[in-house]
C-alpha atoms as a PDB file:
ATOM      1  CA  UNK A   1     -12.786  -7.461  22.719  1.00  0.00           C
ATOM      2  CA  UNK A   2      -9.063  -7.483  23.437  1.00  0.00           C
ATOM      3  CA  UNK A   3      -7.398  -4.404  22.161  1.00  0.00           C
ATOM      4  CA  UNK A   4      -5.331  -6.651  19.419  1.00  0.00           C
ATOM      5  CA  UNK A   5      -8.413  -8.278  18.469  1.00  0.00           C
ATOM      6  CA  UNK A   6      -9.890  -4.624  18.469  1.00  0.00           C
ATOM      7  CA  UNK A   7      -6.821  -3.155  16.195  1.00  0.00           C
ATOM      8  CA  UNK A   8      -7.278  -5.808  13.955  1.00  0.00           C
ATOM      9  CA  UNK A   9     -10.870  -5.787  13.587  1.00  0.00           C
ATOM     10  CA  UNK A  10     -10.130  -2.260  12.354  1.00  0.00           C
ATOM     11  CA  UNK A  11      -7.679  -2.946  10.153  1.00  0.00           C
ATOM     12  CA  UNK A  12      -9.816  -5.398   8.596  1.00  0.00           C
ATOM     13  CA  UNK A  13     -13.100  -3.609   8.199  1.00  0.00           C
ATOM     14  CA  UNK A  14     -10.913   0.212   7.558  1.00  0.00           C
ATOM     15  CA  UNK A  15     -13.001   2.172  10.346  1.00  0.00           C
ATOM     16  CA  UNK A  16      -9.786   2.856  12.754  1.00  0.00           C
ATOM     17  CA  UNK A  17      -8.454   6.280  13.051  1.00  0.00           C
ATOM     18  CA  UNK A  18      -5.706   5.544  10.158  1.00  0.00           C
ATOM     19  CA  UNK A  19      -8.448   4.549   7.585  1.00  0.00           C
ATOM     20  CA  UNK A  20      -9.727   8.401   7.802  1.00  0.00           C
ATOM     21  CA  UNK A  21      -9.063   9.185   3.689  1.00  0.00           C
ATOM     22  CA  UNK A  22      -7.060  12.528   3.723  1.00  0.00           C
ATOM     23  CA  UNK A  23      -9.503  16.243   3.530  1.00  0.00           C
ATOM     24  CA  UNK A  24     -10.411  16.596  -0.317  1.00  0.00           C
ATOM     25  CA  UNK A  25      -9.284  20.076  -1.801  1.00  0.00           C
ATOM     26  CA  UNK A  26     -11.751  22.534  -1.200  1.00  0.00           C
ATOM     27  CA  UNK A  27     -12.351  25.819  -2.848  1.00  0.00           C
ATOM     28  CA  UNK A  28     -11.511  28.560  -0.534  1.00  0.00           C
ATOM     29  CA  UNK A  29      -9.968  26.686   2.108  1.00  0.00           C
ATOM     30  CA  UNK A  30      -6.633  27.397   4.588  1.00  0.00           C
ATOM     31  CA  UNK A  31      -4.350  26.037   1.825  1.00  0.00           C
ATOM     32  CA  UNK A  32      -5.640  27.593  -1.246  1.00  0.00           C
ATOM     33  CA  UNK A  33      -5.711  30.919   0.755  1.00  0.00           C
ATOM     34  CA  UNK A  34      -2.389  30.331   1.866  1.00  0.00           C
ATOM     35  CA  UNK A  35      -1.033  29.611  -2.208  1.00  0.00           C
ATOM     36  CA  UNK A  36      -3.382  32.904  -3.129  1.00  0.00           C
ATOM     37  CA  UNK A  37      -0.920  34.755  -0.577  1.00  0.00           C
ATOM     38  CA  UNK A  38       2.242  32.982  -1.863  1.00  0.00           C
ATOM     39  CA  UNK A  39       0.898  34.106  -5.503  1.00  0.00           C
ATOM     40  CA  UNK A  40       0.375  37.530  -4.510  1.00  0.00           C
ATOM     41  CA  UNK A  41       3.491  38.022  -2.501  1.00  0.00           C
ATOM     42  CA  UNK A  42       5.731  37.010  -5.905  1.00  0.00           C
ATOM     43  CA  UNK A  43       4.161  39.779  -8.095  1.00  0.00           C
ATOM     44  CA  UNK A  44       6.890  41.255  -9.708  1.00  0.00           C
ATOM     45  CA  UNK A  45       8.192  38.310 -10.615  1.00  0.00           C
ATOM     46  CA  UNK A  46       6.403  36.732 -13.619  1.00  0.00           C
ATOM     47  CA  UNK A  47       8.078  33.191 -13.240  1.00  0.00           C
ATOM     48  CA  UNK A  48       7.675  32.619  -9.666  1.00  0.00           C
ATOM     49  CA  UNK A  49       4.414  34.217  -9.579  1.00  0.00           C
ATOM     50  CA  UNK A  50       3.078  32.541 -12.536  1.00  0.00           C
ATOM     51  CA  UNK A  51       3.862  28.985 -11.560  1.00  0.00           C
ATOM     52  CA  UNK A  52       2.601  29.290  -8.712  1.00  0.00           C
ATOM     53  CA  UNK A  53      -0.440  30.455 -10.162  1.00  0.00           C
ATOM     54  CA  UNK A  54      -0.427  27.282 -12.075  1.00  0.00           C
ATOM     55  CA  UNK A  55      -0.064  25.442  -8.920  1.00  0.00           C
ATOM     56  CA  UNK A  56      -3.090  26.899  -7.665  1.00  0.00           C
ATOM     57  CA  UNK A  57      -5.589  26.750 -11.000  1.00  0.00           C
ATOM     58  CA  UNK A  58      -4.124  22.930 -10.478  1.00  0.00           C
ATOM     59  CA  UNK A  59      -5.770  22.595  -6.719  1.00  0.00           C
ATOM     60  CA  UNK A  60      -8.920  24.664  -7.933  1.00  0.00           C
ATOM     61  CA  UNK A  61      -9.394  21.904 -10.688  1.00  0.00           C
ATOM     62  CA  UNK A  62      -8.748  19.324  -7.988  1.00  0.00           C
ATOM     63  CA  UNK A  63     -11.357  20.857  -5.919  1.00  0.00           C
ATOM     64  CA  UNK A  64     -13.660  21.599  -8.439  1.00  0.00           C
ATOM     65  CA  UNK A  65     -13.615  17.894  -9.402  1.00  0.00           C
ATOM     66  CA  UNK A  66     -13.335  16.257  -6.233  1.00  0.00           C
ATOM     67  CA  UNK A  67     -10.192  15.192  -6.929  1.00  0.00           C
ATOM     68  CA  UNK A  68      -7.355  13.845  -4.263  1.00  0.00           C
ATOM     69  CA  UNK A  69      -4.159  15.690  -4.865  1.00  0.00           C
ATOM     70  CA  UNK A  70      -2.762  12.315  -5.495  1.00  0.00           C
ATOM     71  CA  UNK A  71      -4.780  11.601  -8.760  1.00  0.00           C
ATOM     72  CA  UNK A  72      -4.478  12.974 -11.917  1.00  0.00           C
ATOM     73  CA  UNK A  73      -7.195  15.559 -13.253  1.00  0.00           C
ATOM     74  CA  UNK A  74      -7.775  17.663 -16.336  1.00  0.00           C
ATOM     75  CA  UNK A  75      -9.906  19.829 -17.877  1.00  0.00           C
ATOM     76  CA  UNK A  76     -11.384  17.497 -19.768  1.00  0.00           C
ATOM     77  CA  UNK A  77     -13.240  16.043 -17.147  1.00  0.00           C
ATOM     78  CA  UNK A  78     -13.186  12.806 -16.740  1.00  0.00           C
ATOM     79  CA  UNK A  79     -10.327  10.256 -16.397  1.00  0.00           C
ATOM     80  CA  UNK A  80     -11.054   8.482 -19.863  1.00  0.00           C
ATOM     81  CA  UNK A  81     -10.806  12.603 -21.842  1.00  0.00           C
ATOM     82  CA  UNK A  82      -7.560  12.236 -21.023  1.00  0.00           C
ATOM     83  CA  UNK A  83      -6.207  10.076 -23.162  1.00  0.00           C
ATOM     84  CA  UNK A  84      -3.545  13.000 -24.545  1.00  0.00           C
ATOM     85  CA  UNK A  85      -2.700  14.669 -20.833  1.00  0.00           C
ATOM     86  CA  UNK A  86      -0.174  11.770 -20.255  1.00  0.00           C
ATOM     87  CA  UNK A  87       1.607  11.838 -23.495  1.00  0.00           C
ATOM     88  CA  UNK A  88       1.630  16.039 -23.144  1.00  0.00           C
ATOM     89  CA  UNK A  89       2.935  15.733 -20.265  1.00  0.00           C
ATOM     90  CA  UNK A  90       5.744  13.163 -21.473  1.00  0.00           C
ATOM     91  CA  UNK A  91       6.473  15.787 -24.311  1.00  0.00           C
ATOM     92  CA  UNK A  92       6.971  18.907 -22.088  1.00  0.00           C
ATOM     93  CA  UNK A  93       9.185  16.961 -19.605  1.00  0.00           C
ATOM     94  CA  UNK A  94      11.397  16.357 -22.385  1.00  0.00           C
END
């Protein structure tokens, strides 16, 4: 196979080395050690420390749930319990 046709093929069929789906969040992995640190580093400063300790519960959900970082996850578990996240969301952006 030519190396178009081969390129192709794996755009096609998804198997080429692009089509790799991006790490899921993982508890206790480099980047939730490395928001831990960032956390830890800001104590003294209850706003900066404190969202970034909601950034990090938010990747622990994530990971918990299997979540991509992409998608949207709650504590309600799944996707159809969160029929109020979006509109809570609306109402604290406003």
């Amino acid at each position: 196979m030519t190396s178009k046709a081969r390129q192709l093929f794996e755009v096609i069929t998804r198997t080429g080395p692009s089509s790799r789906p991006e790490p899921l969040p993982r508890r206790g992995d480099q980047f939730e050690q490395w928001l831990k640190a960032q956390r830890d580093a800001c104590i003294g400063h209850a706003t900066t420390y404190n969202a970034i300790d909601g950034l990090l519960d938010q990747y622990r959900l994530h990971a918990d749930t299997g979540t991509p970082l992409d998608q949207h996850t709650c504590e309600n578990g799944t996707p159809d319990d969160c029929h109020g996240c979006y509109e809570a969301a609306g109402k604290e952006q406003q």
